[in-house]
Protein backbone atom coordinates (compact mmCIF):
# COMPACT_ATOMS: atom_id res chain seq x y z
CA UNK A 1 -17.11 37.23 68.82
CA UNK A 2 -15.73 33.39 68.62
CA UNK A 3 -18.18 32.28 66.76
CA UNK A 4 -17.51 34.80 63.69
CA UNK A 5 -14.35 33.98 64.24
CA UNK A 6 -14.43 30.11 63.67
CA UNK A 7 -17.06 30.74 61.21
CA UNK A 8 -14.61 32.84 58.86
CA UNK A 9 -11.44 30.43 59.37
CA UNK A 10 -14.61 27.41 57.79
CA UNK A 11 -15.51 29.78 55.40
CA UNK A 12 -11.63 30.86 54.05
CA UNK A 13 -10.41 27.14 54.14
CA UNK A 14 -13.15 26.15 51.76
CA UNK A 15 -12.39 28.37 48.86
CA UNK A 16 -9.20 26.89 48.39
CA UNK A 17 -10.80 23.28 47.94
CA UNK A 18 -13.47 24.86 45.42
CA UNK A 19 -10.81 26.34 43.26
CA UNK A 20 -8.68 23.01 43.01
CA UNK A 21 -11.33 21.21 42.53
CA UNK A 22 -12.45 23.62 39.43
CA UNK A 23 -8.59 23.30 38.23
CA UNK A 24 -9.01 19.54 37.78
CA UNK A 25 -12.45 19.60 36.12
CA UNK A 26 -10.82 21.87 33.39
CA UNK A 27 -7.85 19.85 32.97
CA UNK A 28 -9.97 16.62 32.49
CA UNK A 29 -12.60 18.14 30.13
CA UNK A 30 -9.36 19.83 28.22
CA UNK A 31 -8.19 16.18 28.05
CA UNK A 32 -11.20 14.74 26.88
CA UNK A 33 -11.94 17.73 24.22
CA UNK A 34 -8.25 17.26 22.82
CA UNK A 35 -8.47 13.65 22.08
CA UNK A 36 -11.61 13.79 20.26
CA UNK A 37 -10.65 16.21 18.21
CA UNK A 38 -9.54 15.42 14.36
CA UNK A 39 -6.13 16.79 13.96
CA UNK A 40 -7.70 19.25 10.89
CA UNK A 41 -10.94 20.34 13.55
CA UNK A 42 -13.25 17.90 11.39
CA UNK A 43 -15.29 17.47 14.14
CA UNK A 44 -15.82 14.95 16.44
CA UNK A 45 -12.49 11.98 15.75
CA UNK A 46 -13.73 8.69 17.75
CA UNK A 47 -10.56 6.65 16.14
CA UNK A 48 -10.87 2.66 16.45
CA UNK A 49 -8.51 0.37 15.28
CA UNK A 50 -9.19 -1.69 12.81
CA UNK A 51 -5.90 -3.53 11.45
CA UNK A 52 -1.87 -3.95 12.67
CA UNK A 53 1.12 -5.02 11.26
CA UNK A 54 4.57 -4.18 10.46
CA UNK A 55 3.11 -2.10 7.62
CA UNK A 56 7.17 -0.59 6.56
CA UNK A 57 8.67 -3.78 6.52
CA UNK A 58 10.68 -3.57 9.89
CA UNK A 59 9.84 -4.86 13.06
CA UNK A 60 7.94 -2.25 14.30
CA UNK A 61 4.16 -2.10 14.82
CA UNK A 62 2.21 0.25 12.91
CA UNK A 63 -2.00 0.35 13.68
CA UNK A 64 -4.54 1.66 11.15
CA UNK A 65 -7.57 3.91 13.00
CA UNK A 66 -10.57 4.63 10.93
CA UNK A 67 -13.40 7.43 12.45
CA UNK A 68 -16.37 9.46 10.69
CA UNK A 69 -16.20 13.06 10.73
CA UNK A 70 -19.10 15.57 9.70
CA UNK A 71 -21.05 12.41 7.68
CA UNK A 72 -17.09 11.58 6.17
CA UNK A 73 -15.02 8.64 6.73
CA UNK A 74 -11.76 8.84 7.33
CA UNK A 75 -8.40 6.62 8.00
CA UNK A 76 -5.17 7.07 9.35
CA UNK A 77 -2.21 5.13 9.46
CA UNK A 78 -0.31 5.96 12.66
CA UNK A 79 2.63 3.79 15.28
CA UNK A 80 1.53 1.20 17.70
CA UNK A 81 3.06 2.84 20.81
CA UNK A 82 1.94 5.73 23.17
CA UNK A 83 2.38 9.05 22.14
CA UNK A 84 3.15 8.18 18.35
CA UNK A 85 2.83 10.15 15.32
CA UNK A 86 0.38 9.55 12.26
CA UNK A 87 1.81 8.47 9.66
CA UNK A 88 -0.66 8.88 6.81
CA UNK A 89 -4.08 10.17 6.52
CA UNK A 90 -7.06 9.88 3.87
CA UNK A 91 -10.18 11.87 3.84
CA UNK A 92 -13.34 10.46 2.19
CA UNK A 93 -14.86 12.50 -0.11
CA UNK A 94 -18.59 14.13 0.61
CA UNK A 95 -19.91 11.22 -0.38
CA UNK A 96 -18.54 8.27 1.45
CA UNK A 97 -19.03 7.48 4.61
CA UNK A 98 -17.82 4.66 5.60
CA UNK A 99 -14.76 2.38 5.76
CA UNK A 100 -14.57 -1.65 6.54
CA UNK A 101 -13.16 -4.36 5.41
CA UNK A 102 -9.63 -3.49 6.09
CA UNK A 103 -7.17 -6.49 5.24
CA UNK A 104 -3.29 -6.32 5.45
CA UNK A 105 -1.85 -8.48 2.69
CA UNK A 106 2.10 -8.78 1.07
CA UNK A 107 0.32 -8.96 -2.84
CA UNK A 108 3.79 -8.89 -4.60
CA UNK A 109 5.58 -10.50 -2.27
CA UNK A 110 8.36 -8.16 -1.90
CA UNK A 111 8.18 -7.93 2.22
CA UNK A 112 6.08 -4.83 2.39
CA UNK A 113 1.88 -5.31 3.06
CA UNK A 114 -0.28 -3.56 1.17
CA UNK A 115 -3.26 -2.13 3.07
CA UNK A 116 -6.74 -3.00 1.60
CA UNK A 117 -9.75 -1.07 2.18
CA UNK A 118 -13.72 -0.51 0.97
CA UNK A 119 -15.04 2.73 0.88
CA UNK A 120 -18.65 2.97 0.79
CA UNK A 121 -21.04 6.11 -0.75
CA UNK A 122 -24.38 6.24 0.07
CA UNK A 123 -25.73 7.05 -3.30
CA UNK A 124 -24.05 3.96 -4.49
CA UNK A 125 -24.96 -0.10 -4.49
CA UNK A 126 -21.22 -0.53 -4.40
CA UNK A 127 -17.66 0.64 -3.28
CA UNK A 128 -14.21 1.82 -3.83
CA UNK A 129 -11.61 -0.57 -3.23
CA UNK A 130 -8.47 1.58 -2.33
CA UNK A 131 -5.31 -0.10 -1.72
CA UNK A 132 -2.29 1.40 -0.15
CA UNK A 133 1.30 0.41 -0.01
CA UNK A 134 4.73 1.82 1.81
CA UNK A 135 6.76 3.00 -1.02
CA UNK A 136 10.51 3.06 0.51
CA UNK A 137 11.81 5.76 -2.25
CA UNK A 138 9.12 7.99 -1.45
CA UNK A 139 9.10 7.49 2.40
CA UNK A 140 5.66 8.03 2.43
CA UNK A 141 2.39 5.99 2.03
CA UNK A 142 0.69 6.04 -1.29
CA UNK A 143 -2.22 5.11 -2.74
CA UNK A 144 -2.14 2.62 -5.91
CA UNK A 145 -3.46 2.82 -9.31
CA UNK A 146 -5.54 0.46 -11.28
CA UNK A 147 -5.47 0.05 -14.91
CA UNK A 148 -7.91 -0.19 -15.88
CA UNK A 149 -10.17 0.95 -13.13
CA UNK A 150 -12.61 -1.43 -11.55
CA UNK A 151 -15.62 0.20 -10.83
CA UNK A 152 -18.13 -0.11 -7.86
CA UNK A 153 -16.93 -3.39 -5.69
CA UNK A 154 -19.35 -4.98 -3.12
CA UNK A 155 -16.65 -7.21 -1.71
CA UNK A 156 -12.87 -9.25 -2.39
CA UNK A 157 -10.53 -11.44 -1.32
CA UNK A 158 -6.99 -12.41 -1.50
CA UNK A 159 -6.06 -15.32 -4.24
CA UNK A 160 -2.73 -17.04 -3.88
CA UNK A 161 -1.64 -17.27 -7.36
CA UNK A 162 -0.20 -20.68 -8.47
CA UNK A 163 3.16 -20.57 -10.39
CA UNK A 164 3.90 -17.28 -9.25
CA UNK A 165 6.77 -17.31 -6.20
CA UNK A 166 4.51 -16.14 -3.33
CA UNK A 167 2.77 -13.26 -4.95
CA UNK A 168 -0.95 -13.07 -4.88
CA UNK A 169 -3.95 -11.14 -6.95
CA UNK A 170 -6.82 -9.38 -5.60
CA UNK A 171 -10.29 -11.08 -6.36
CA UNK A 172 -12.98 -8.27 -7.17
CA UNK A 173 -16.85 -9.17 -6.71
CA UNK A 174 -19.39 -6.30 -8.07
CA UNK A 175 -22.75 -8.41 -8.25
CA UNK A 176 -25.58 -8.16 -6.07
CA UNK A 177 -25.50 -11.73 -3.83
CA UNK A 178 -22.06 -12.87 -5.12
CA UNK A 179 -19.90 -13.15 -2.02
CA UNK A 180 -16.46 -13.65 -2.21
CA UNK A 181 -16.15 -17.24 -1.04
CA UNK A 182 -13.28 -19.67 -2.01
CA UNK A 183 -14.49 -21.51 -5.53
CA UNK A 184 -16.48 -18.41 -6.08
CA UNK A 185 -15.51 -16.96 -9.85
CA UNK A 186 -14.45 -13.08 -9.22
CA UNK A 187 -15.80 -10.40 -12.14
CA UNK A 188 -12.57 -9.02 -12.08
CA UNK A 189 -8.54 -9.94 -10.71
CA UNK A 190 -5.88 -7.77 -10.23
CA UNK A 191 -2.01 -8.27 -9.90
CA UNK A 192 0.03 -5.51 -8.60
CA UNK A 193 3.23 -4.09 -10.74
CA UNK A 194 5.10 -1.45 -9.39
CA UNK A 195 2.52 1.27 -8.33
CA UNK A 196 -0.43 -0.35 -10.51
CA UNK A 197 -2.56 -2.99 -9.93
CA UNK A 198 -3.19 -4.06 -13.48
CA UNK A 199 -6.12 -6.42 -14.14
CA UNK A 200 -5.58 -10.05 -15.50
CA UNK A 201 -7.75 -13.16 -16.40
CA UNK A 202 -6.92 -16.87 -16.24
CA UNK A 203 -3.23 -16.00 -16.30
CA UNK A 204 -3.59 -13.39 -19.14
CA UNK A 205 -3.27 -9.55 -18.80
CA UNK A 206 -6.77 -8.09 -20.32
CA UNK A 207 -5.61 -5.37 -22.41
CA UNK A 208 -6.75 -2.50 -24.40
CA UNK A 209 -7.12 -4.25 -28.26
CA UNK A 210 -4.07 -4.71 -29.62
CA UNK A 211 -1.47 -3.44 -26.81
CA UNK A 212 1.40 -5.39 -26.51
CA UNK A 213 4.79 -5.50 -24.55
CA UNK A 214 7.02 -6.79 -21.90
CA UNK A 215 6.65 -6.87 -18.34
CA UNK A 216 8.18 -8.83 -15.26
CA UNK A 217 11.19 -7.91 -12.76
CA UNK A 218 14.57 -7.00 -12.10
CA UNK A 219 16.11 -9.37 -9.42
CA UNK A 220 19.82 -9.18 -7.77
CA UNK A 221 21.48 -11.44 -5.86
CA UNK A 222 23.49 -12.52 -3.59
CA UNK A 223 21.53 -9.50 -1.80
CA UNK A 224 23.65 -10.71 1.68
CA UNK A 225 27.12 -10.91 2.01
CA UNK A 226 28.39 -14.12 3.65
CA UNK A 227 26.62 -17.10 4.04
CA UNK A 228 23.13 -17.58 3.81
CA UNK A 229 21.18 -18.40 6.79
CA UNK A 230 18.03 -20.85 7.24
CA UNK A 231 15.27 -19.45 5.42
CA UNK A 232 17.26 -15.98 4.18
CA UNK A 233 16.40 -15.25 0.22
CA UNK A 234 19.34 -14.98 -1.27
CA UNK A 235 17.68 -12.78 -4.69
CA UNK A 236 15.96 -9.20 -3.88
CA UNK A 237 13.96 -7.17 -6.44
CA UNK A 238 16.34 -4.74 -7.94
CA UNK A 239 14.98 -0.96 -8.53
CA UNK A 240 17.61 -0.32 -11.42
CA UNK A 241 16.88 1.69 -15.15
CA UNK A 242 16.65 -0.38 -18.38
CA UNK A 243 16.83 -0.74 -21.92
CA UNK A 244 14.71 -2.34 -24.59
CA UNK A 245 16.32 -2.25 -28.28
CA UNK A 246 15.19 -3.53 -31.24
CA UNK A 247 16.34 -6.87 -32.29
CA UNK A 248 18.16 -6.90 -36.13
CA UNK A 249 19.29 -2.44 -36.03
CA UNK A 250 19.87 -2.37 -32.31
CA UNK A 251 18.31 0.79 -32.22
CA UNK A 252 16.79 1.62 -28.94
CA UNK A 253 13.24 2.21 -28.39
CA UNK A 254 12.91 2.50 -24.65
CA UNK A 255 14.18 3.39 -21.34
CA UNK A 256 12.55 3.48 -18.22
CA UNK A 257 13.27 2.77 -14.61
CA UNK A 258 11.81 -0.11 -12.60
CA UNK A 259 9.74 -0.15 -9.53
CA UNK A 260 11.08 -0.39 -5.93
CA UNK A 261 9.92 -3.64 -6.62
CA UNK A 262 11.94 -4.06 -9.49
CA UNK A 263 9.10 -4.58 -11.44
CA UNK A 264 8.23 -3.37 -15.10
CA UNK A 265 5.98 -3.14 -17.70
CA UNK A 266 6.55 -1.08 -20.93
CA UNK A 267 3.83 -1.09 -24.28
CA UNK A 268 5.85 -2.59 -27.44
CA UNK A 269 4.51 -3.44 -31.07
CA UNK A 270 4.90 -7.01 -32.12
CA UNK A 271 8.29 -7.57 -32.56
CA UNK A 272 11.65 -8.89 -31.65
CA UNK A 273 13.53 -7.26 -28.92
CA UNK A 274 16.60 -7.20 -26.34
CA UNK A 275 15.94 -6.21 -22.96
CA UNK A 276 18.59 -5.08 -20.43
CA UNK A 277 20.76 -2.34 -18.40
CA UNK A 278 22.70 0.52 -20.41
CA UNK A 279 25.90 -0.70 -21.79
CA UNK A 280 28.78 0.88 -19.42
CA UNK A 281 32.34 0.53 -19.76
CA UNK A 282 34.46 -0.78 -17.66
CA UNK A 283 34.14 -3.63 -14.85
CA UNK A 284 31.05 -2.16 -13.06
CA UNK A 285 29.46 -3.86 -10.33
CA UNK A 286 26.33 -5.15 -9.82
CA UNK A 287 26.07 -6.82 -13.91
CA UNK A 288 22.60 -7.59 -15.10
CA UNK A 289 21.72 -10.27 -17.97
CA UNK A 290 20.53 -9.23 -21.69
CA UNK A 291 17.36 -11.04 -22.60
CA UNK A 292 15.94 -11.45 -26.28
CA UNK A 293 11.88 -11.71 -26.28
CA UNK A 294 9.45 -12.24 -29.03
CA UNK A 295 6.52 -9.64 -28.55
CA UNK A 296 3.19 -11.20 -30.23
CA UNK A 297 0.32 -9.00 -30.83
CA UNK A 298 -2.30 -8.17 -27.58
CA UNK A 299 -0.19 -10.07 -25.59
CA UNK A 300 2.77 -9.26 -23.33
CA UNK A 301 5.98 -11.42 -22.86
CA UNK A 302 7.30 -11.82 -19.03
CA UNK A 303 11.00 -11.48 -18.40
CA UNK A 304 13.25 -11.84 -15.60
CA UNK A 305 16.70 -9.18 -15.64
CA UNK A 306 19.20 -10.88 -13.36
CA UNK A 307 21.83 -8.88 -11.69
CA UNK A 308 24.81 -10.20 -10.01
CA UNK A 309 26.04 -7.65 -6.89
CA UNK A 310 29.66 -9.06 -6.77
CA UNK A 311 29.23 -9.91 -2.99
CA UNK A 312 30.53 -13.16 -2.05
C-alpha cells in the first residue's frame, strides 16, 4: 500500500509543473506572434531600422522602420524609445516592393529634415523617389509634391546649393550606369517650396512655356526676445498671407498664404507688380516690407517679405 501511495504524491506534484510550464510557452509564442504582426494584419512585419534623427525639429529621437508585407513594402515613422507610438505609416502599392536608400536631409533649411526614400516596382528599370517632411500646422507627416513629376529614378543625392543660405536641391539620376557621384551631371534637380519640390536647372526654374511669376519667402525677425546668443538666427521664416497688386491701378490680383516655411510661389503675366501683407489700420505688430518686382516672360522674379515682430 506505500508504494501507491508515494507513487500518487510523484504523480500529483508533476501536473502542476506541466501546466506552468504550458502557461509560459503560450505567453512567449503570444509574445513572439504579437510583435511580428503588422499593426493592419498584413502579414508577417519584420521592422528594421533604417534611418534616425530628430525628424520634428525638437530634441527628441524619432527612428524610421521599413518591412515587406504580402510581396509590399512598407515604412513607418515611429519614436526612438521603448514602448513608443508610430507616428506615420506608408503602404507600397501592389507593385513595389521594396524600400532603400533612405537619407535624412534639412533641403530648405528651415530646421525640420525631410525624409528621402526609393521605392522600387518590379515591372520597372527605375523608382519612385518619395520625400516626406514634418509639417508643424498639420501635426502630421506628409508626403511632398513635385512639379513637375520626375519619373522613374535609379538613384540621387543631396547638392548644397551655392548662393542660397544653407538650403540644398535634390540631384535626380534616371540613366542606366549613371551613378550619382559628386561632378556627376544629374537629368533632373529639384528645390523644395513650401509642400513642392519644383524642378530647376543651372539656377533657373524649368517651366511650362511661357509661365511666369514670383516666388521666394517671408522672413521675421528678431524671432527671440533679448539678446542673441552664439550661433542663434536671429530671422525665422514667417507663415503669414500676402498680397500681389498691380503696379500703375493698384488693383489686386492675388492673395495667397505662405508655407510654414514662409515660402511662396504664385503664376503672374509679365508685368510690374507690388508684393506685400494686406494693408491694416492701425499700429499692428509684426510689419512686413512692400516690394515692387518686374515679372519678365517664362521667368520668375525671387523676393524676400521682411517682417519686423516688435520684440526687442
Amino acid at each position: 500500500m506505500r508504494p501507491r501511495a508515494r507513487s500518487t504524491m510523484r504523480l500529483i506534484g508533476f501536473r502542476p509543473l506541466l501546466m506552468t510550464l504550458g502557461v509560459l510557452l503560450f505567453a512567449i509564442v503570444s509574445a513572439d506572434a504579437s510583435f511580428e504582426q503588422a499593426p493592419r494584419g498584413d502579414g508577417p512585419r519584420r521592422p528594421r531600422v533604417v534611418a534616425s534623427g530628430r525628424l520634428l525639429g525638437t530634441r527628441e529621437l524619432q527612428r524610421v522602420v521599413t518591412w515587406q508585407a504580402n510581396g509590399a513594402a512598407h515604412l513607418a515613422i515611429e519614436g526612438a524609445g521603448q514602448g513608443s507610438r508610430v507616428l506615420w505609416r506608408k503602404d507600397g502599392g501592389a507593385s513595389e516592393s521594396r524600400v532603400d536608400s533612405v537619407r535624412i536631409s534639412d533641403l530648405d533649411a528651415d530646421g525640420v529634415p525631410e525624409i528621402m526614400t526609393l521605392w522600387w516596382k518590379d515591372s520597372s528599370p527605375g523608382a519612385d523617389l518619395r520625400v516626406f517632411h514634418w509639417d508643424r500646422s498639420q501635426n502630421s507627416f506628409v508626403e511632398l509634391q513635385y512639379d513637375p513629376e520626375p519619373g522613374d529614378v535609379r538613384s540621387y543625392r543631396v547638392v548644397r546649393t551655392r548662393g542660397s543660405g544653407s538650403t540644398s536641391r535634390l540631384a535626380l539620376y534616371s540613366r542606366s550606369g549613371i551613378s550619382a557621384r559628386r561632378g556627376t551631371s544629374p537629368d533632373h534637380e529639384y528645390e523644395l517650396r513650401g509642400l513642392k519640390l519644383i524642378r530647376v536647372e543651372g539656377g533657373r526654374n524649368v517651366t511650362a512655356q511661357g509661365e511666369s511669376g514670383i516666388e521666394g519667402q517671408a522672413i521675421i525677425s528678431p524671432s527671440h526676445p533679448g539678446p542673441l546668443k552664439e550661433g542663434m538666427s536671429g530671422s525665422a521664416p514667417y507663415k503669414t498671407t500676402l498680397v500681389v497688386w498691380r503696379s500703375g491701378d493698384d488693383r489686386e490680383v492675388a492673395r495667397f498664404e505662405t508655407g510654414s516655411d514662409g515660402r511662396f510661389r504664385v503664376a503672374l503675366p509679365p508685368g510690374e507688380y507690388r508684393i506685400g501683407p494686406p494693408p491694416r489700420t492701425g499700429r499692428f505688430l509684426p510689419r512686413g516690407s512692400e516690394e515692387t518686382v518686374t515679372v519678365a516672360a517664362g521667368r520668375f522674379v525671387r523676393v524676400t517679405i521682411h517682417f519686423d515682430s516688435g520684440m526687442r
